[in-house]
N, C-alpha and C. Protein backbone atom coordinates (compact mmCIF):
# COMPACT_ATOMS: atom_id res chain seq x y z
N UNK A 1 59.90 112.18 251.51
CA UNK A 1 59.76 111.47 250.25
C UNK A 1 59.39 112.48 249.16
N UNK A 2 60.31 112.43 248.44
CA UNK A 2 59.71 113.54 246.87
C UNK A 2 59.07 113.12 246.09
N UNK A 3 58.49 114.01 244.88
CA UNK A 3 56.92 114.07 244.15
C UNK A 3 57.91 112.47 243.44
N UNK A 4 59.19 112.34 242.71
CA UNK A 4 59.34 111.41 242.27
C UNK A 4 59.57 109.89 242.76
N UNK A 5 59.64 109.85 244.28
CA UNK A 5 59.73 108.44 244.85
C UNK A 5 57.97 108.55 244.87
N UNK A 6 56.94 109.25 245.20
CA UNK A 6 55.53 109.05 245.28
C UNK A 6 55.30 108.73 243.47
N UNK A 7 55.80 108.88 242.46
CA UNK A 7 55.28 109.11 241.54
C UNK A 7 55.60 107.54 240.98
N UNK A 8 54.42 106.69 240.78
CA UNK A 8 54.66 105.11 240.11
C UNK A 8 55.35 105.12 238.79
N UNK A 9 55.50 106.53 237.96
CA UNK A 9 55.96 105.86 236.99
C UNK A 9 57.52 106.41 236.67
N UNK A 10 57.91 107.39 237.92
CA UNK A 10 59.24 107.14 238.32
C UNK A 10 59.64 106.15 238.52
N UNK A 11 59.07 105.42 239.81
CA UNK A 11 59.31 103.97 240.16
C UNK A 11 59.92 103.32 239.16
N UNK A 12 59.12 103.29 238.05
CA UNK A 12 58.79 102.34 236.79
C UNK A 12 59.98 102.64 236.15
N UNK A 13 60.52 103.88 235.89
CA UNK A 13 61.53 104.53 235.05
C UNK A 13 62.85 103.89 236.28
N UNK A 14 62.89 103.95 237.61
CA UNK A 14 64.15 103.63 238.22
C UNK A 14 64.53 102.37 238.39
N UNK A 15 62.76 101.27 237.42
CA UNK A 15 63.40 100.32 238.25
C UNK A 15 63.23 99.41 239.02
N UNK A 16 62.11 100.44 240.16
CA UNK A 16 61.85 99.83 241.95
C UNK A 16 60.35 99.20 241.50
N UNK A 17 60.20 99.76 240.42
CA UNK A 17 58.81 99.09 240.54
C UNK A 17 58.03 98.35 238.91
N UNK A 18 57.95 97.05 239.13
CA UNK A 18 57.96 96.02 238.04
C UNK A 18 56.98 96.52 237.41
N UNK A 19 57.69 96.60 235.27
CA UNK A 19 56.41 96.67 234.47
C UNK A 19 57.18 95.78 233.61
N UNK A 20 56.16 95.30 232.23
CA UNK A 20 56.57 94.82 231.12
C UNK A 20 57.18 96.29 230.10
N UNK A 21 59.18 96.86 230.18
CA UNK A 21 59.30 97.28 229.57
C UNK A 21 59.51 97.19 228.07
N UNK A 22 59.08 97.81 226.95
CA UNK A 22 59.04 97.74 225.72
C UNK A 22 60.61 98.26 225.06
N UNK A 23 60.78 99.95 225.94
CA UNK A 23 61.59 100.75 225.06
C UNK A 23 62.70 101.45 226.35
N UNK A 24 63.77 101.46 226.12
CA UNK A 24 64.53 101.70 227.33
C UNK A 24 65.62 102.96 227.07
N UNK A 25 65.12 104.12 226.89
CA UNK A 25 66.30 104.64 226.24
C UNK A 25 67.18 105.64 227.11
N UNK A 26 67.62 106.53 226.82
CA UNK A 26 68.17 107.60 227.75
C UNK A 26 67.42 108.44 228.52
N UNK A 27 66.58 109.28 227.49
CA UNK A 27 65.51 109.94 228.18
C UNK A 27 63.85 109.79 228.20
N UNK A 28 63.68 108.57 227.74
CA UNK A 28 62.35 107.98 227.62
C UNK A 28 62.61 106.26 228.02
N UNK A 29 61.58 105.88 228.42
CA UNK A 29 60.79 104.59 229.17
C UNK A 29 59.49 104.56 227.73
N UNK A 30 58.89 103.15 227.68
CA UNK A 30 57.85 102.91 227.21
C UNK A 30 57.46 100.99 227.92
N UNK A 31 56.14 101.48 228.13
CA UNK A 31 56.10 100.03 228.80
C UNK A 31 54.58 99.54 228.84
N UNK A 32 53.89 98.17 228.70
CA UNK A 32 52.82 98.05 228.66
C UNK A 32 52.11 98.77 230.02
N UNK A 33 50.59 98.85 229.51
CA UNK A 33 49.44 99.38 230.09
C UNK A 33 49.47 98.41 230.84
N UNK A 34 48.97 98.45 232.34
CA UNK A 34 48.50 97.09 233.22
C UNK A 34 47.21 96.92 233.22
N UNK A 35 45.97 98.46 232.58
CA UNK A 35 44.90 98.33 232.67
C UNK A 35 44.28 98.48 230.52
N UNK A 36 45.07 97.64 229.98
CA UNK A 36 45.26 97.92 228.63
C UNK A 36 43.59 98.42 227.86
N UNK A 37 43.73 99.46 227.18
CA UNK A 37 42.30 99.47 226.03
C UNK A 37 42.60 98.16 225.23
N UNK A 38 43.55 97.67 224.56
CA UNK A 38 43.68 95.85 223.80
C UNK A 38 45.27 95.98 224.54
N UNK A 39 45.29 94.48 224.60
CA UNK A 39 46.34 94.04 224.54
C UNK A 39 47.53 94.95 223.80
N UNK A 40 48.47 95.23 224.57
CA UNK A 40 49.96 95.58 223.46
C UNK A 40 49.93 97.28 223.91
N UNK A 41 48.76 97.79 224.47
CA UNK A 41 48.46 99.08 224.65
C UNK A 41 49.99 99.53 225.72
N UNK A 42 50.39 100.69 224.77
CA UNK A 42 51.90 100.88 225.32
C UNK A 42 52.21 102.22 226.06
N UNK A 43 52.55 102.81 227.24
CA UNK A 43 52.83 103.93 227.84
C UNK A 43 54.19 104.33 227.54
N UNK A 44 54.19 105.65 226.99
CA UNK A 44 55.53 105.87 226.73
C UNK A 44 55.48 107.61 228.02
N UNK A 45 56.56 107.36 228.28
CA UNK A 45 56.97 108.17 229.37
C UNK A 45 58.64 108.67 229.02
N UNK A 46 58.47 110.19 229.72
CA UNK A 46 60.11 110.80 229.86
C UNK A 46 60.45 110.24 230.99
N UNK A 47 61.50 109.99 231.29
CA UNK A 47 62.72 109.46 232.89
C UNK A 47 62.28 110.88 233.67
N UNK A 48 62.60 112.12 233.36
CA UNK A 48 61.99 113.28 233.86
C UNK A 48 60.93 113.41 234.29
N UNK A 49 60.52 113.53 235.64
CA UNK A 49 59.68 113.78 236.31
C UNK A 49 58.56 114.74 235.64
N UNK A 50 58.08 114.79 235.16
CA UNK A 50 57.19 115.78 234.13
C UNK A 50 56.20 115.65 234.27
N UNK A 51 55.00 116.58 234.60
CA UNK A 51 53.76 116.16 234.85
C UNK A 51 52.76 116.13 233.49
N UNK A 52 52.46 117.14 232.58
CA UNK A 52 52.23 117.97 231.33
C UNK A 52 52.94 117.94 230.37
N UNK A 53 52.79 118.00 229.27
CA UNK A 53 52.94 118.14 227.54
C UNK A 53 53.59 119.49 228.41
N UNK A 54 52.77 120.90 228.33
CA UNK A 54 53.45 122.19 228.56
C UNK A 54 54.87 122.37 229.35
N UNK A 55 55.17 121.36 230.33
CA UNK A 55 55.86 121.24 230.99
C UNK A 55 57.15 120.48 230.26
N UNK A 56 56.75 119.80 229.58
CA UNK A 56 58.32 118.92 228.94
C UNK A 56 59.15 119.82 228.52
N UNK A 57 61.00 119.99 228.89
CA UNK A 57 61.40 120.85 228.32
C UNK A 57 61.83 120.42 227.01
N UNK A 58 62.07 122.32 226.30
CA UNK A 58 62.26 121.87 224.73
C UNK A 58 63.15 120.70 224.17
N UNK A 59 63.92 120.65 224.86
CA UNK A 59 65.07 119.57 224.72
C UNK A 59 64.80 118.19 224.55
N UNK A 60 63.97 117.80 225.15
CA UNK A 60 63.24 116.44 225.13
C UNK A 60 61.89 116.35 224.12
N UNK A 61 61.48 117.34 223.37
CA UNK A 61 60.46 117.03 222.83
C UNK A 61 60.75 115.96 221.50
N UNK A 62 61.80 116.43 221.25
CA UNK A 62 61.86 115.66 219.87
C UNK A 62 62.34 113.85 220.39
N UNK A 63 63.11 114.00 221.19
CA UNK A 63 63.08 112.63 222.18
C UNK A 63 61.62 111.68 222.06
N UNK A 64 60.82 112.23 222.90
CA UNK A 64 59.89 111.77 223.33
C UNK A 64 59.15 111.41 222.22
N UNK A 65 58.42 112.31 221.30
CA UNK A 65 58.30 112.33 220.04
C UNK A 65 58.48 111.24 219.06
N UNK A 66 59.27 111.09 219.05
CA UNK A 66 60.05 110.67 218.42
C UNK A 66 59.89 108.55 218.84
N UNK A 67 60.02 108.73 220.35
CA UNK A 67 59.60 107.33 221.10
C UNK A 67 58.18 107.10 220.53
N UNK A 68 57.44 108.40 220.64
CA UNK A 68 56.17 107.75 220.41
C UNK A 68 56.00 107.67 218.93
N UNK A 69 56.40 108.04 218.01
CA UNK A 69 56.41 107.86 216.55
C UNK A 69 56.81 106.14 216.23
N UNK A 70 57.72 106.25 216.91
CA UNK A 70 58.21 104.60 217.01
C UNK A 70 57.84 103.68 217.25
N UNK A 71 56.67 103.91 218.17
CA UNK A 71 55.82 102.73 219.03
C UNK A 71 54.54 102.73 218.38
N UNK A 72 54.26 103.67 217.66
CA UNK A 72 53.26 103.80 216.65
C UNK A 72 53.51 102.59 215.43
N UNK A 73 54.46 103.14 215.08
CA UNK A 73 55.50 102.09 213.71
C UNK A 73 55.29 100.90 214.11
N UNK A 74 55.93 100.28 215.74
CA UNK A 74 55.99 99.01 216.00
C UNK A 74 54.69 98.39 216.49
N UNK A 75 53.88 98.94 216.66
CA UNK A 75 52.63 98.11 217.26
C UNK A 75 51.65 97.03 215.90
N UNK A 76 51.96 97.89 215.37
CA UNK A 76 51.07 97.18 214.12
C UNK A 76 51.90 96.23 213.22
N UNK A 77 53.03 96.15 213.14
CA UNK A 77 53.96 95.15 213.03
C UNK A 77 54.08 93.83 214.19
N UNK A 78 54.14 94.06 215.11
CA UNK A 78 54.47 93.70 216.51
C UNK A 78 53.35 92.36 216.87
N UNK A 79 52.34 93.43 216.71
CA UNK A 79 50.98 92.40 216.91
C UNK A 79 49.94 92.45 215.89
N UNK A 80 50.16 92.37 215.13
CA UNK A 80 49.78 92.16 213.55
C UNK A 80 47.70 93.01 213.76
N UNK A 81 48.23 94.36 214.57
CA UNK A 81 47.57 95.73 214.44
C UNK A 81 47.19 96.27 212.84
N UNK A 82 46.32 96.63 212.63
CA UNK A 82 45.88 97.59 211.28
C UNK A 82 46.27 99.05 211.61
N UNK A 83 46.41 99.61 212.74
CA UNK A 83 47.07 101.02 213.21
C UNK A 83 46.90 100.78 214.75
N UNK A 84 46.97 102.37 214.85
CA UNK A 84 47.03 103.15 216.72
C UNK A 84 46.36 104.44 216.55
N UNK A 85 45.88 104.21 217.92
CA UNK A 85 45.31 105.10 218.90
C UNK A 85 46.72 105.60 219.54
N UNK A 86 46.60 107.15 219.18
CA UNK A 86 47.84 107.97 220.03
C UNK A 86 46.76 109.38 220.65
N UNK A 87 47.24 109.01 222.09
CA UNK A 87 46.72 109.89 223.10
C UNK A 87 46.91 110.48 224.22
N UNK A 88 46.90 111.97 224.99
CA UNK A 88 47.47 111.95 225.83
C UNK A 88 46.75 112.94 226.81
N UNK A 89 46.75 112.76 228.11
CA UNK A 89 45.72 113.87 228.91
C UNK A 89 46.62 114.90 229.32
N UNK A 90 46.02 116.07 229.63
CA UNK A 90 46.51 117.11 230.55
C UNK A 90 45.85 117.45 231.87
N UNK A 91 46.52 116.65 232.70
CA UNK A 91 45.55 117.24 234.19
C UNK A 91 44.44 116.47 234.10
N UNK A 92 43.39 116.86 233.21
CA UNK A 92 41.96 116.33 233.82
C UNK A 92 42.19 114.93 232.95
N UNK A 93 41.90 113.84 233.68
CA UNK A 93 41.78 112.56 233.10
C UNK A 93 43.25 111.76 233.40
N UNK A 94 43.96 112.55 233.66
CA UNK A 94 45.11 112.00 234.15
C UNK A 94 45.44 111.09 234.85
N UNK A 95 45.46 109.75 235.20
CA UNK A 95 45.45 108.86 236.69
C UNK A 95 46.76 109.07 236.79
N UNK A 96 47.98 109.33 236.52
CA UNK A 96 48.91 109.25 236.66
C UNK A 96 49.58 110.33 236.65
N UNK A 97 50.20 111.30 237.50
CA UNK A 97 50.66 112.57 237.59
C UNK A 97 51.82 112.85 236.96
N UNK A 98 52.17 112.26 235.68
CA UNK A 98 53.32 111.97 235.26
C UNK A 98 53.21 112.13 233.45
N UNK A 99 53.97 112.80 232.39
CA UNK A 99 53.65 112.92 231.45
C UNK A 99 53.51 111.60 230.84
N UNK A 100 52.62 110.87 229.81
CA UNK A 100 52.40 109.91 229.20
C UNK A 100 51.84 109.58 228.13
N UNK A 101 52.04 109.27 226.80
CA UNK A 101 51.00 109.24 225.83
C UNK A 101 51.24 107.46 225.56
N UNK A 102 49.53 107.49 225.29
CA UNK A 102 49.18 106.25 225.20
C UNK A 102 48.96 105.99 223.82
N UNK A 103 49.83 104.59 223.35
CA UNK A 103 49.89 104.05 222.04
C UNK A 103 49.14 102.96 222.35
N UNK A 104 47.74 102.77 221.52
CA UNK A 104 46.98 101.97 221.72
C UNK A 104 46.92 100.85 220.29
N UNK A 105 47.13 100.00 220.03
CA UNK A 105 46.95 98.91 218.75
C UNK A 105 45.60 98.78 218.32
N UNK A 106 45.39 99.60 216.77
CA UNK A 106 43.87 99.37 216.43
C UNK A 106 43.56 98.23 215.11
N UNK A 107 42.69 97.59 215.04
CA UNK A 107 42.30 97.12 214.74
C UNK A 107 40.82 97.24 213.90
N UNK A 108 40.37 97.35 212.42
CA UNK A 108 38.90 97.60 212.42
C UNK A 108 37.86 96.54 213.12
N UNK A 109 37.00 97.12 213.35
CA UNK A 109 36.23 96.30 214.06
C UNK A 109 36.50 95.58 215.72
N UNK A 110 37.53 96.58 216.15
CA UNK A 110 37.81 96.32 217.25
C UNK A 110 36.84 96.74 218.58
N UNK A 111 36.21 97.55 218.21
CA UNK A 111 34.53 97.84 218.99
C UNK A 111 35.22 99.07 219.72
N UNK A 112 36.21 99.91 219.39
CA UNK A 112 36.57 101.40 220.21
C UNK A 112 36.08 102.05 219.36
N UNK A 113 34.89 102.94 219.50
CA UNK A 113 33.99 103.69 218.47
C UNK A 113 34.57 105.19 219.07
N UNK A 114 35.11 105.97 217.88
CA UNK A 114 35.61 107.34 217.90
C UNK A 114 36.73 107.45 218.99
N UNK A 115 36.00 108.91 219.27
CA UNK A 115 36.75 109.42 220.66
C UNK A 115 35.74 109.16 222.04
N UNK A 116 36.11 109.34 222.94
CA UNK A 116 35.24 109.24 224.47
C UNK A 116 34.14 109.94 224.85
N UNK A 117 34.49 111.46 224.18
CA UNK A 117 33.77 112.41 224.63
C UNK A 117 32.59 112.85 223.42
N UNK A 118 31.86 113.84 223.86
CA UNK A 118 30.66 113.71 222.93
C UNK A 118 31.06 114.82 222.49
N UNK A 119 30.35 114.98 220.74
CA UNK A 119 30.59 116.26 220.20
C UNK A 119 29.45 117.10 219.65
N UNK A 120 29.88 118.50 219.61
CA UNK A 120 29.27 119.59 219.41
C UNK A 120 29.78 120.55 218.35
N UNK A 121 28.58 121.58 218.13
CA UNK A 121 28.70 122.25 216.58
C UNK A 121 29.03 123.52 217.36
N UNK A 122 29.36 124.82 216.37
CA UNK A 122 29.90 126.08 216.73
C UNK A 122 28.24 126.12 215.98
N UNK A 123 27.99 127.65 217.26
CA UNK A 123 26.98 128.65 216.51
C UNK A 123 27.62 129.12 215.24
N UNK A 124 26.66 129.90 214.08
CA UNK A 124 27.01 130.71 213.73
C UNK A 124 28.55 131.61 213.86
N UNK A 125 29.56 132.34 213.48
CA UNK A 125 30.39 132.78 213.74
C UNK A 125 31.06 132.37 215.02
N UNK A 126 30.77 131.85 215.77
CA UNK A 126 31.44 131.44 217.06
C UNK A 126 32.81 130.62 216.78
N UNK A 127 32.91 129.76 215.86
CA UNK A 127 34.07 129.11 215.66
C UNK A 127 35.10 130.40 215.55
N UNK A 128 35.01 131.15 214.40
CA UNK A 128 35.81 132.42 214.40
C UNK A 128 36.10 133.07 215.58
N UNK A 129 35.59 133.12 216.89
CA UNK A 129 35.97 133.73 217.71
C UNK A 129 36.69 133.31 218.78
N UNK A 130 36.47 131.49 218.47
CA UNK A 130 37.01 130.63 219.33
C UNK A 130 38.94 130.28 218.69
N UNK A 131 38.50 130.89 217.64
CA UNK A 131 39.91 130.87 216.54
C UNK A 131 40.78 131.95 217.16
N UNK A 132 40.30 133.24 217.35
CA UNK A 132 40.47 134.51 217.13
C UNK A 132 40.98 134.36 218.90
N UNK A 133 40.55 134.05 220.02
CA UNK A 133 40.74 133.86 221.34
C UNK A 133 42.22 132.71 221.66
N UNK A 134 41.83 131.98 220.53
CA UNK A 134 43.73 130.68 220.75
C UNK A 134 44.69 131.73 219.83
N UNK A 135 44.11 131.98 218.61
CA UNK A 135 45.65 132.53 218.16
C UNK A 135 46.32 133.87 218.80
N UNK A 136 45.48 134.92 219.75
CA UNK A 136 45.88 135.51 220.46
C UNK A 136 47.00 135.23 221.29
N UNK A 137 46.44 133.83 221.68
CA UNK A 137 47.70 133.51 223.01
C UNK A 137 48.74 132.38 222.05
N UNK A 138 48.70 131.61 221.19
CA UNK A 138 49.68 131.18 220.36
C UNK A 138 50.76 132.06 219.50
N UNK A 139 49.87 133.04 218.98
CA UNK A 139 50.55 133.95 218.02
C UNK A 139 50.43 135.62 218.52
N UNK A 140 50.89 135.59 220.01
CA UNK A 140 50.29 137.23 220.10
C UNK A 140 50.88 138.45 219.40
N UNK A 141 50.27 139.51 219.53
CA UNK A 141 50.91 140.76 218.36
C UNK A 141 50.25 140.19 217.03
């Protein structure tokens, strides 16, 4: 059995395995959450087995992109949403081994306060070095 018959949201993309789909296209799937943050909360997925953002090839980015720009547009129309929550894990937080960003329908006063995780300040100069350490590997030379 390969990583994509084990993988549920292959399943989901072939077919074998029942969701409420939203968006059906060539190289993207989008389909409700079964464990939704609100109601309408939408998974958009490549047909490509993809585990990672890093991993999608270039070819599909604007695809995918592009799905999720869309489902952004339609949620707040759709279900009479004030905006979205657009989000997506790498590896850690992942339940699903499969690339996915989650379009969530917001609402003010919907009681989802910020982001999940807690935040923190840079020492002194430290931001600069934390700058100086990414653009190395983004922009090297």
């Amino acid at each position: 059995m390969g990583a994509a018959d084990q993988c549920l949201f292959c399943r989901i993309v072939a077919g074998t395995e029942p969701a409420e789909v939203v968006l059906d296209a060539d190289e993207v799937v989008a389909f409700l959450d079964v464990r939704p943050v609100f109601k309408g909360h939408v998974l958009v997925v490549p047909r490509a087995h993809v585990v990672t953002l890093p991993e999608l090839p270039d070819e599909l980015i604007g695809t995918f992109f592009t799905a999720v720009r869309a489902l952004s547009a339609a949620l707040p129309e759709a279900l009479g949403a004030q905006g979205t929550f657009v989000a997506m894990n790498n590896v850690v937080s992942q339940s699903v081994a499969h690339l996915h960003a989650h379009v969530v329908p917001r609402t003010k006063g919907d009681g989802l306060r910020g982001f999940f995780w807690p935040r923190t300040r840079y020492a002194a100069g430290e931001a600069a070095e934390y700058a100086a350490r990414v653009r190395a590997v983004v922009q090297p030379g």
